[in-house]
Protein backbone atom coordinates (compact mmCIF):
# COMPACT_ATOMS: atom_id res chain seq x y z
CA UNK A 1 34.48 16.43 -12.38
CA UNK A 2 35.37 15.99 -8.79
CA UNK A 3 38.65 15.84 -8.86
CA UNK A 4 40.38 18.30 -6.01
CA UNK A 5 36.94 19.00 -4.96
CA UNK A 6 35.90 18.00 -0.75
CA UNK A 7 33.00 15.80 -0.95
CA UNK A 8 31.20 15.00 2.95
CA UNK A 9 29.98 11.22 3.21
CA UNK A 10 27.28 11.07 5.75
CA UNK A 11 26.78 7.48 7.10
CA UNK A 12 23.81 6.59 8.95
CA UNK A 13 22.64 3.62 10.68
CA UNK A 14 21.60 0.91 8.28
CA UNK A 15 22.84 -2.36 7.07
CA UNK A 16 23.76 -0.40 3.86
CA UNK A 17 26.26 1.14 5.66
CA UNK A 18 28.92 -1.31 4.39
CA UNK A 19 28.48 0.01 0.68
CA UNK A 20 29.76 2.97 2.03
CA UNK A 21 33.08 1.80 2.44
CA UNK A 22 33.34 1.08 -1.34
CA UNK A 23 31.78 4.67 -1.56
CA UNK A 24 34.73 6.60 -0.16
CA UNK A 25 36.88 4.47 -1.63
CA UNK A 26 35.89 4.97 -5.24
CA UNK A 27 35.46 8.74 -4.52
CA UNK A 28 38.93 9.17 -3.12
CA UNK A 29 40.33 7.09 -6.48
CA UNK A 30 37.92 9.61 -8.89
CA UNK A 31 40.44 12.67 -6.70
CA UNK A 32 38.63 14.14 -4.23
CA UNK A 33 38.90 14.91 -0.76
CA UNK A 34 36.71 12.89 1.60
CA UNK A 35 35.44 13.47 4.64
CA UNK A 36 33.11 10.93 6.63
CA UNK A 37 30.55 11.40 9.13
CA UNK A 38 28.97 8.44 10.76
CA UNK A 39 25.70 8.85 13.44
CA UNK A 40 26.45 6.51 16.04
CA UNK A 41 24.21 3.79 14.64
CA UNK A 42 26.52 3.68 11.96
CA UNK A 43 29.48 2.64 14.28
CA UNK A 44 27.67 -0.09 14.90
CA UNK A 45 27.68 -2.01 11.12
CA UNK A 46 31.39 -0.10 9.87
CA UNK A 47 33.81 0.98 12.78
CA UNK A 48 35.34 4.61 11.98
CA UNK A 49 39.16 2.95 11.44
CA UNK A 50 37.48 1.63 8.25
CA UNK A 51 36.67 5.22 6.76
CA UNK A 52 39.27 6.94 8.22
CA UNK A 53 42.00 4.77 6.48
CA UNK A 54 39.90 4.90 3.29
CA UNK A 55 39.76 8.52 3.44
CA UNK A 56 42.66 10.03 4.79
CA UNK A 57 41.19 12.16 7.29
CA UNK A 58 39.30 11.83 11.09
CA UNK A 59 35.63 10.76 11.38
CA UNK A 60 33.37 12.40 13.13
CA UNK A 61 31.19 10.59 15.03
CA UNK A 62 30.17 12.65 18.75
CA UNK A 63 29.14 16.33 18.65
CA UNK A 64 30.52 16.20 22.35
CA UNK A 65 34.03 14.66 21.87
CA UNK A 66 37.38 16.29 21.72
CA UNK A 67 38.04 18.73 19.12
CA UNK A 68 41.10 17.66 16.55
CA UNK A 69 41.37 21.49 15.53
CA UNK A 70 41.07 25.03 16.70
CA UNK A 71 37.53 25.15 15.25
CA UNK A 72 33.52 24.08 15.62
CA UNK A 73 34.36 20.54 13.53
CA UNK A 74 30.80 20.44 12.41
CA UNK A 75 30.64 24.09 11.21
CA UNK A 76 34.06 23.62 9.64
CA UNK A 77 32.98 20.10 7.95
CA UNK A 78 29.64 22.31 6.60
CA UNK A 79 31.85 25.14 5.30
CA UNK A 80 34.84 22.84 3.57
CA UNK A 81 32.31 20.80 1.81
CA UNK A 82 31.44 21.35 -2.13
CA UNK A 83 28.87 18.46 -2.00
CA UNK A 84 27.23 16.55 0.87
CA UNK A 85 26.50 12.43 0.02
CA UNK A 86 24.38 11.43 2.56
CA UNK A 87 25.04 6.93 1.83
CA UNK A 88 22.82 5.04 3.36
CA UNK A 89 20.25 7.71 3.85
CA UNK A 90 17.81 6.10 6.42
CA UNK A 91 14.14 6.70 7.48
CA UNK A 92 15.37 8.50 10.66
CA UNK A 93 18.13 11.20 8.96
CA UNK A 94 15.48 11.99 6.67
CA UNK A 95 12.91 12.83 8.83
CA UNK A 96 15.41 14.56 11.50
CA UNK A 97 16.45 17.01 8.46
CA UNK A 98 13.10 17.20 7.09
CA UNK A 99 11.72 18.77 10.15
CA UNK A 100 14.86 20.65 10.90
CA UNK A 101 15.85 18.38 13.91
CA UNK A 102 19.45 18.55 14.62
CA UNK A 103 20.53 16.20 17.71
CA UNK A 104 24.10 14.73 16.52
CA UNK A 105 26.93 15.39 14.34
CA UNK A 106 25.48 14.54 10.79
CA UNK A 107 22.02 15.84 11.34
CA UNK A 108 23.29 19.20 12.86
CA UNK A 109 26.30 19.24 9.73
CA UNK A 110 23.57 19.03 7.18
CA UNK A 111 21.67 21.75 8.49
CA UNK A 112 24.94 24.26 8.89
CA UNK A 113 26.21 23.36 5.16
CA UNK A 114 25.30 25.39 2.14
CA UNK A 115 26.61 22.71 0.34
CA UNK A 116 24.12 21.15 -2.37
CA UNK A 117 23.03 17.78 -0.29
CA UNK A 118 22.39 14.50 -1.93
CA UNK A 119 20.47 11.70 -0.55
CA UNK A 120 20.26 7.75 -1.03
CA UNK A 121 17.48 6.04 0.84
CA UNK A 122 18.34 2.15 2.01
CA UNK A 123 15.28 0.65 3.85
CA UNK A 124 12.98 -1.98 3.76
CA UNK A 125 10.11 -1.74 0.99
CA UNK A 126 7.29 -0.52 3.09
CA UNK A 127 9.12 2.00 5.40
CA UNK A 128 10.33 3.66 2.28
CA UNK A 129 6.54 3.51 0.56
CA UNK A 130 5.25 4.96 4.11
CA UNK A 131 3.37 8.17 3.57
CA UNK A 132 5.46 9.75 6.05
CA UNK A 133 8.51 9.19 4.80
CA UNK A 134 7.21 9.64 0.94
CA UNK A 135 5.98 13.23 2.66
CA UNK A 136 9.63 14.15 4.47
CA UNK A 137 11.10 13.20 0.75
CA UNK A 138 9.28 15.46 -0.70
CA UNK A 139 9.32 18.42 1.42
CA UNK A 140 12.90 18.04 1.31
CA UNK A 141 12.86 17.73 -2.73
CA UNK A 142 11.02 21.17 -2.76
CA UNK A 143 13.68 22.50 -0.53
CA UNK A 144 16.74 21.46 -3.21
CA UNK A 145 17.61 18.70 -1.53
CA UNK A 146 18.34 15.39 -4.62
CA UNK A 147 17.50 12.00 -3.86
CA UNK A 148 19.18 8.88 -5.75
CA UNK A 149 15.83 6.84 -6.22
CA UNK A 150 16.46 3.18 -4.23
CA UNK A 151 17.17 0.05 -5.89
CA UNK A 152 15.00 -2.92 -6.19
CA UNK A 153 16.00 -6.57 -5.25
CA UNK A 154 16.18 -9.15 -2.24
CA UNK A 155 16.53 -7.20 0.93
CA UNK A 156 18.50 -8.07 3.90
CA UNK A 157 15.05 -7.94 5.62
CA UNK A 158 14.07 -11.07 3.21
CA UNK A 159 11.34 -8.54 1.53
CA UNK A 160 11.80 -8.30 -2.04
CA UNK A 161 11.00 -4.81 -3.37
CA UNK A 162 12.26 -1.43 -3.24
CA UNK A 163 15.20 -0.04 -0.65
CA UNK A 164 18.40 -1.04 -1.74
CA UNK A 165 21.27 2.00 -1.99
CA UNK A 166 22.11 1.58 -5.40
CA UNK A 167 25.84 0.08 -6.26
CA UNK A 168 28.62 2.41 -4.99
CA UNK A 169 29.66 2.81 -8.69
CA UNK A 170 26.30 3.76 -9.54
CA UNK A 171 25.81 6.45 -6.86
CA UNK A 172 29.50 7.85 -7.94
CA UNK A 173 28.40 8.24 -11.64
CA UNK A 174 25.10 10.25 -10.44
CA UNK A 175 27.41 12.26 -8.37
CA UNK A 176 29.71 13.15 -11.37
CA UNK A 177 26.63 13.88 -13.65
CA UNK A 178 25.58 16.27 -10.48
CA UNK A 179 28.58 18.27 -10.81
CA UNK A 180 29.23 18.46 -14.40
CA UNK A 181 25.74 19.89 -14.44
CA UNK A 182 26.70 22.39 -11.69
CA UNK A 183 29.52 23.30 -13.29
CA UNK A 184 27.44 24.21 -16.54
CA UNK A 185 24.39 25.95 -14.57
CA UNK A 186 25.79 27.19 -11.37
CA UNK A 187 22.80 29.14 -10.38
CA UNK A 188 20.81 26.22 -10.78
CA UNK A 189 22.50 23.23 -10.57
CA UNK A 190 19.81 20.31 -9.74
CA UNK A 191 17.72 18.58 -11.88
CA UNK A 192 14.13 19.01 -11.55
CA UNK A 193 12.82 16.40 -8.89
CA UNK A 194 9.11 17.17 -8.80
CA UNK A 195 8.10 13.48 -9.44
CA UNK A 196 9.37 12.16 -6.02
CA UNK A 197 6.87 10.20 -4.48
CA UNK A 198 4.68 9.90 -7.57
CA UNK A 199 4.13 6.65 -9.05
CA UNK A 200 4.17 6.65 -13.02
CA UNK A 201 3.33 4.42 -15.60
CA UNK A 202 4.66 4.73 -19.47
CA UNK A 203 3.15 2.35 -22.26
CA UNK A 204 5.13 2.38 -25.01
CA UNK A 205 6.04 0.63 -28.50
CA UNK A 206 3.05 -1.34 -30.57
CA UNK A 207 1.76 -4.16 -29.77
CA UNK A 208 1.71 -7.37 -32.13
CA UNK A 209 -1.65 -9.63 -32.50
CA UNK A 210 -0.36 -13.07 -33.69
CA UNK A 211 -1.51 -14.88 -36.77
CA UNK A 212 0.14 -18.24 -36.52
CA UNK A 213 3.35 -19.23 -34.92
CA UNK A 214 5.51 -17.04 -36.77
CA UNK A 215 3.55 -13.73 -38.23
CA UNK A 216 1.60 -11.15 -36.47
CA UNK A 217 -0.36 -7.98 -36.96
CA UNK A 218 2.05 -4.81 -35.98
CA UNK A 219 2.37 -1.42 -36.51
CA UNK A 220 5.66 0.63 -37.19
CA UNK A 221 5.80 2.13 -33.48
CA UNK A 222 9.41 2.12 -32.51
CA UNK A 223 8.67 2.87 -28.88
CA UNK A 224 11.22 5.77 -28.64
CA UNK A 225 8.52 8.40 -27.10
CA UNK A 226 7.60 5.90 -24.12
CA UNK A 227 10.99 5.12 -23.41
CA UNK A 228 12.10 9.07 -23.64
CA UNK A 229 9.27 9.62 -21.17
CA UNK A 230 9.80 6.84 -18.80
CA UNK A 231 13.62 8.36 -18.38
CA UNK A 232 12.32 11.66 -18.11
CA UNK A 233 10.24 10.62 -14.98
CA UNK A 234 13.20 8.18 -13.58
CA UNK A 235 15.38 11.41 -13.88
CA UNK A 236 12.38 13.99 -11.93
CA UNK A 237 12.46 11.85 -9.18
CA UNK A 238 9.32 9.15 -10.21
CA UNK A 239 8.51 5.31 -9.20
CA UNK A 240 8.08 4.22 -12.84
CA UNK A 241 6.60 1.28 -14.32
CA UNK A 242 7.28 1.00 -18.15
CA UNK A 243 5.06 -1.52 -20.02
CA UNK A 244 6.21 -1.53 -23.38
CA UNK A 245 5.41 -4.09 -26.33
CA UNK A 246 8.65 -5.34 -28.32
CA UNK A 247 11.15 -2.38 -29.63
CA UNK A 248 15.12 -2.57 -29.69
CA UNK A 249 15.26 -0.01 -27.26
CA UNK A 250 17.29 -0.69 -23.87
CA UNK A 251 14.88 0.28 -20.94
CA UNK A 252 15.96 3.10 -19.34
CA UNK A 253 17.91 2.46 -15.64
CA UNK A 254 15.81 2.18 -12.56
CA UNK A 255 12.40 1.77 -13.95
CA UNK A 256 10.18 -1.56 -13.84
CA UNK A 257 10.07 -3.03 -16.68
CA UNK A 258 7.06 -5.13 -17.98
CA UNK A 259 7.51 -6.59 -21.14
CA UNK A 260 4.31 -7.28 -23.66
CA UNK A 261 3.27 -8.71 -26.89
CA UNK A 262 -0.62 -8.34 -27.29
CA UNK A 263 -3.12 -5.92 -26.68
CA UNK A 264 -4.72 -8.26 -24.13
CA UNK A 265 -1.14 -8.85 -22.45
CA UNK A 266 -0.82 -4.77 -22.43
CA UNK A 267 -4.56 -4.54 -20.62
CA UNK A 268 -3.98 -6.57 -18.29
CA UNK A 269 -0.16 -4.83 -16.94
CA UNK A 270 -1.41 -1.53 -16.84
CA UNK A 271 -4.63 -2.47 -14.66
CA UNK A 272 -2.51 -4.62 -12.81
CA UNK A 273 -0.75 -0.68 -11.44
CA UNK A 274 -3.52 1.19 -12.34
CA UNK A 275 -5.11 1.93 -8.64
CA UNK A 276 -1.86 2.62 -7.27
CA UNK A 277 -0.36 5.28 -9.82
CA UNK A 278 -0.63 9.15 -10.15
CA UNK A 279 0.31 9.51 -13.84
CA UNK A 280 -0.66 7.16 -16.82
CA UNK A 281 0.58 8.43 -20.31
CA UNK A 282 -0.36 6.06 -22.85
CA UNK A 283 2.48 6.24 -25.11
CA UNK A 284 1.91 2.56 -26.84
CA UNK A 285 0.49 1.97 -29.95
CA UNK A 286 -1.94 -0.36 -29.32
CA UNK A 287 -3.59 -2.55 -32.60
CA UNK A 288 -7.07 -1.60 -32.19
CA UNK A 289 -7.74 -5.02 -33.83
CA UNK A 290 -6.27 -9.15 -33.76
CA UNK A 291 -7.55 -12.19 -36.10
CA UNK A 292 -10.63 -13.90 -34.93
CA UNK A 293 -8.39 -16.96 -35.61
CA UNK A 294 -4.84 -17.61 -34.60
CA UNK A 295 -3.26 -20.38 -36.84
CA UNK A 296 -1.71 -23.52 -34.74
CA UNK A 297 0.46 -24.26 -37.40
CA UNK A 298 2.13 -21.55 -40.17
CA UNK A 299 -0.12 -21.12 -42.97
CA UNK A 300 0.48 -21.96 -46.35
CA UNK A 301 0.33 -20.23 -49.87
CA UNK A 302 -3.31 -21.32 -50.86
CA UNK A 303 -4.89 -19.63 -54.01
CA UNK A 304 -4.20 -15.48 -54.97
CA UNK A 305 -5.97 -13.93 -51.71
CA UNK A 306 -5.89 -14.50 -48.01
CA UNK A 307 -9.00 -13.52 -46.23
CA UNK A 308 -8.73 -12.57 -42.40
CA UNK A 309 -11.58 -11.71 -40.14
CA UNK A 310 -10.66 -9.31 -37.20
CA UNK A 311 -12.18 -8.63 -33.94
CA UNK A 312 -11.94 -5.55 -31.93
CA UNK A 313 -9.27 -5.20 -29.40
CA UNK A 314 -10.23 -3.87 -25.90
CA UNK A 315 -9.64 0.11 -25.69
CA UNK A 316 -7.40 0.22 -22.59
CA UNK A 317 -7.39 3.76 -23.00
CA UNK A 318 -11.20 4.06 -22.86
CA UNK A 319 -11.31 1.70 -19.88
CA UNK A 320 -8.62 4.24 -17.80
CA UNK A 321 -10.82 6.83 -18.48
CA UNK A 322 -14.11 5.15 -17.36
CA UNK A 323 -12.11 4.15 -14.10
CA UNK A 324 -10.10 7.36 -13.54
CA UNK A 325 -10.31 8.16 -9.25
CA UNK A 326 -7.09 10.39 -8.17
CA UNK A 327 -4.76 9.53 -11.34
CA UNK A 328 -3.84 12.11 -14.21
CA UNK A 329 -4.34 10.50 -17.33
CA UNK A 330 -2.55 11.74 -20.64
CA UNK A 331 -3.15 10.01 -24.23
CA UNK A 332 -1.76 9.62 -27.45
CA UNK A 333 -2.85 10.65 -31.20
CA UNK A 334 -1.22 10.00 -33.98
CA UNK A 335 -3.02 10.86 -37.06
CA UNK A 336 -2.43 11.12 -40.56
CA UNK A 337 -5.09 13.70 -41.37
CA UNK A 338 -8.09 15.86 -39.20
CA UNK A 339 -5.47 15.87 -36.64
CA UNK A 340 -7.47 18.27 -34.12
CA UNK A 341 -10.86 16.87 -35.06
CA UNK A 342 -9.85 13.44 -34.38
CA UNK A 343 -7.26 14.09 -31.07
CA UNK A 344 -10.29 16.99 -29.31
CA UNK A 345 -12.68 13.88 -29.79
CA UNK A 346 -10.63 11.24 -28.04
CA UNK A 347 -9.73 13.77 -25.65
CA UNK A 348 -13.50 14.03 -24.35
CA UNK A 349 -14.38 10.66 -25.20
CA UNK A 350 -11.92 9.16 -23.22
CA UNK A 351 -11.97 10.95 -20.39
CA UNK A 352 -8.46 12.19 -20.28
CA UNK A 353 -6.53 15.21 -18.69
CA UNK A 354 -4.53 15.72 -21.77
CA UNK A 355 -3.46 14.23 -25.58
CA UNK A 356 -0.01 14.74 -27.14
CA UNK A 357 -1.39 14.89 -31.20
CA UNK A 358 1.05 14.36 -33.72
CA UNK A 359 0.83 14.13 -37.93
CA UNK A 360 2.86 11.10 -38.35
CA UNK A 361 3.05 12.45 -41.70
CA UNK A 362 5.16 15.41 -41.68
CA UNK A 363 8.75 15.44 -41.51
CA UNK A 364 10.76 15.20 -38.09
CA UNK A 365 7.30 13.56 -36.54
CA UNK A 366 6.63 9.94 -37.95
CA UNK A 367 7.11 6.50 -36.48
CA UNK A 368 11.15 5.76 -35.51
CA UNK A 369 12.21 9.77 -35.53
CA UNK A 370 14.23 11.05 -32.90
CA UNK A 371 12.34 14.09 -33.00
CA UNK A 372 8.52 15.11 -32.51
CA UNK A 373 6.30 17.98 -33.28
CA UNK A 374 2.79 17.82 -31.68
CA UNK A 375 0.25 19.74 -30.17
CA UNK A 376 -1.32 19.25 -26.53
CA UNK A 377 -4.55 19.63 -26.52
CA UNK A 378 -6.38 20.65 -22.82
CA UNK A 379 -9.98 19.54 -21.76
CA UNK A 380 -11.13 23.55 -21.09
CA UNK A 381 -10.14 23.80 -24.96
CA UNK A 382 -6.87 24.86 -24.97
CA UNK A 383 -4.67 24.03 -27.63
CA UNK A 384 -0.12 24.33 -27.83
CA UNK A 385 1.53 24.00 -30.24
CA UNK A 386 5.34 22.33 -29.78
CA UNK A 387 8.08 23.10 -31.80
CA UNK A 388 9.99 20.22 -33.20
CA UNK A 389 12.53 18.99 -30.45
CA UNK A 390 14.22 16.04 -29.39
CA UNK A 391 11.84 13.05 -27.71
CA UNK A 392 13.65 13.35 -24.55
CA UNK A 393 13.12 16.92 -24.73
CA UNK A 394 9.77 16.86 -25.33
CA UNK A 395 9.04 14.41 -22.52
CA UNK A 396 10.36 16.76 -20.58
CA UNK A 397 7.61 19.57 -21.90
CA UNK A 398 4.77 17.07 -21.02
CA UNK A 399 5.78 16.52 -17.43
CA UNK A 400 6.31 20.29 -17.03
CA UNK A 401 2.50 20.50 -18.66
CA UNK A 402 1.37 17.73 -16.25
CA UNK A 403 2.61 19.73 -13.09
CA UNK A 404 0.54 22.48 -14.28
CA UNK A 405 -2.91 20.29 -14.66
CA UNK A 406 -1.25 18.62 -11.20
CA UNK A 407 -1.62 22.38 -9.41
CA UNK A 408 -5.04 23.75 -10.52
């Protein structure tokens, strides 16, 4: 997919800048034509010899230095270009372009090229979680600029969080996916990226409430709605936290994962992100009860019957609700009869913004489908009905419906 095509690196000052080098390389082996641009900062971590040898062809470093060809280089760098990379994207590039400051060669490229722009923050945890720069992400986002969310890990700061560019490798297959999907939708050729900024949490799969040592309570949740909407919000542009009770599913890449067995385990991981998020869809199926007693040892056959007292779980759901501040707060229901009777009640009860209501019943809706038919049902009374669809494309639909309770 980018074969032949002229792909612009822009290099800005950051340790990350050395990732870069494996960046052009792996671009120039997938066929294309690169051309680097390094702010001066830059120079200072990777010389230009490195990129120009890697590439093929000059780097441009000094708005003010001597021109290589009968043309402006950076207006001829902004018109050659069929996609701008812009690897390690730091603090200060973002905000220049943000608020349309052009002052070198990479800042003042960016704003000449028509070029659909891609950018890969690499900074330390808390300059990238600064309001400021969340705001200059955003502003860009809503302009069609993409972002490639930051990886988490060790810094070279010594803070462990989020910041790091993503591998080379990685940023090359997002690039790829970019164009294929520009190739098939020319007139609109990036994904949606409302989510930037936003911090979301997912619960997902059911929850098991142990007996003894080796059996447990469960329920037949396969966990395949969470994890569709946890990708959906990774791929909108979201800081997601999935908290998800054992499935076989493989969680989806670039979201925290928080792994769970119990009810109780599940209680305490979502309050542990609960004052810091915007969305909280409560995907899991939780067991709204456990055994009064947990055996030490496996119990035996004994006699015909096996009695078992249970004890109410805590409703986590109920809790959100009674704590809600700033967050949006969507819920599950699935019923096997009264559908609307019992989803409209939990609705209110529970204080939420919106439930997802599905008969796990009918065909193409149960536990472990790949598809879903539900109905969303709205606090002023509303009620939509959703065709059956794919999971993924049905998370999709609820983020598109949580926008909409987002803007009122």
């Amino acid at each position: 997919m980018i074969d032949g095509k002229n792909i612009v690196v822009g290099v800005s000052g950051g340790i990350a800048a050395y990732k870069a080098v494996e960046l052009v390389s792996r671009l120039k082996k997938a066929g294309a034509t690169v051309y680097v641009i390094m702010t001066k900062a830059a120079t200072e971590f990777v010389t230009p010899l490195t990129f120009r040898e890697l590439s093929g062809n000059p780097v441009a470093v000094d708005l003010w230095s001597e021109v290589k060809h009968w043309n402006v280089e950076h207006i001829a760098l902004a018109s050659t270009a069929d996609l701008f990379v812009v690897a390690p994207a730091t603090a200060n590039i973002i905000g220049k372009v943000a608020n349309g400051i052009a002052d070198d060669m990479l800042s003042t490229t960016i704003m000449a090229t028509q070029a659909p722009v891609i950018m890969a923050p690499a900074m330390n945890t808390n300059m990238y979680n600064n309001p400021l720069v969340q705001q200059n992400i955003a502003k860009l986002t809503a302009l069609g600029y993409s972002f490639i969310e930051p990886a988490s890990g060790m810094l070279a700061c010594g803070v462990e969080g989020q910041g790091r560019l993503p591998e080379p490798a990685c940023i090359v297959d997002y690039i790829v996916d970019f164009m294929k999907k520009q190739l098939a939708n020319p007139a609109n050729p990036v994904e949606k990226n409302d989510l930037v900024g936003r911090k979301v949490i997912v619960t997902a799969g059911g929850t098991r409430e142990p007996l003894d040592p080796v059996r447990y309570i469960g329920n037949r949740s396969s966990g395949k709605m969470g994890y569709a909407l946890a990708e959906a919000a990774k791929a909108r542009g979201a800081q997601v936290t999935l908290i998800s009770g054992p499935t076989k599913l493989k969680p989806p890449e670039g979201v925290a994962y928080v792994p769970v067995e119990t009810a109780a385990e599940m209680r305490q991981a979502v309050l542990a992100e609960y004052q810091v998020a915007d969305i909280v869809i409560k995907a899991a199926a939780v067991a709204d009860y456990k055994p009064q007693q947990v055996a030490l040892q496996k119990i035996k056959k004994a006699g015909d019957t096996l009695t078992l007292v249970l004890e109410k779980n805590p409703d986590i759901l109920l809790e959100l609700g009674q704590r809600k501040n700033q967050q949006i707060l969507i819920g599950f229901a699935a019923e096997t009869e009264s559908l609307l009777e019992h989803a409209g009640d939990k609705l209110m009860r529970k204080n939420l913004d919106m439930i997802v209501a599905n008969d796990v019943t009918q065909a193409g809706a149960g536990f472990n489908a790949d598809t879903n038919i539900v109905k969303l049902l709205y606090r002023d009374g509303r009620i939509e009905e959703i065709a059956q669809m794919t999971k993924r494309e049905l998370a999709d639909v609820i983020f598109d419906k949580i926008q909409q309770i987002v803007k009122k």
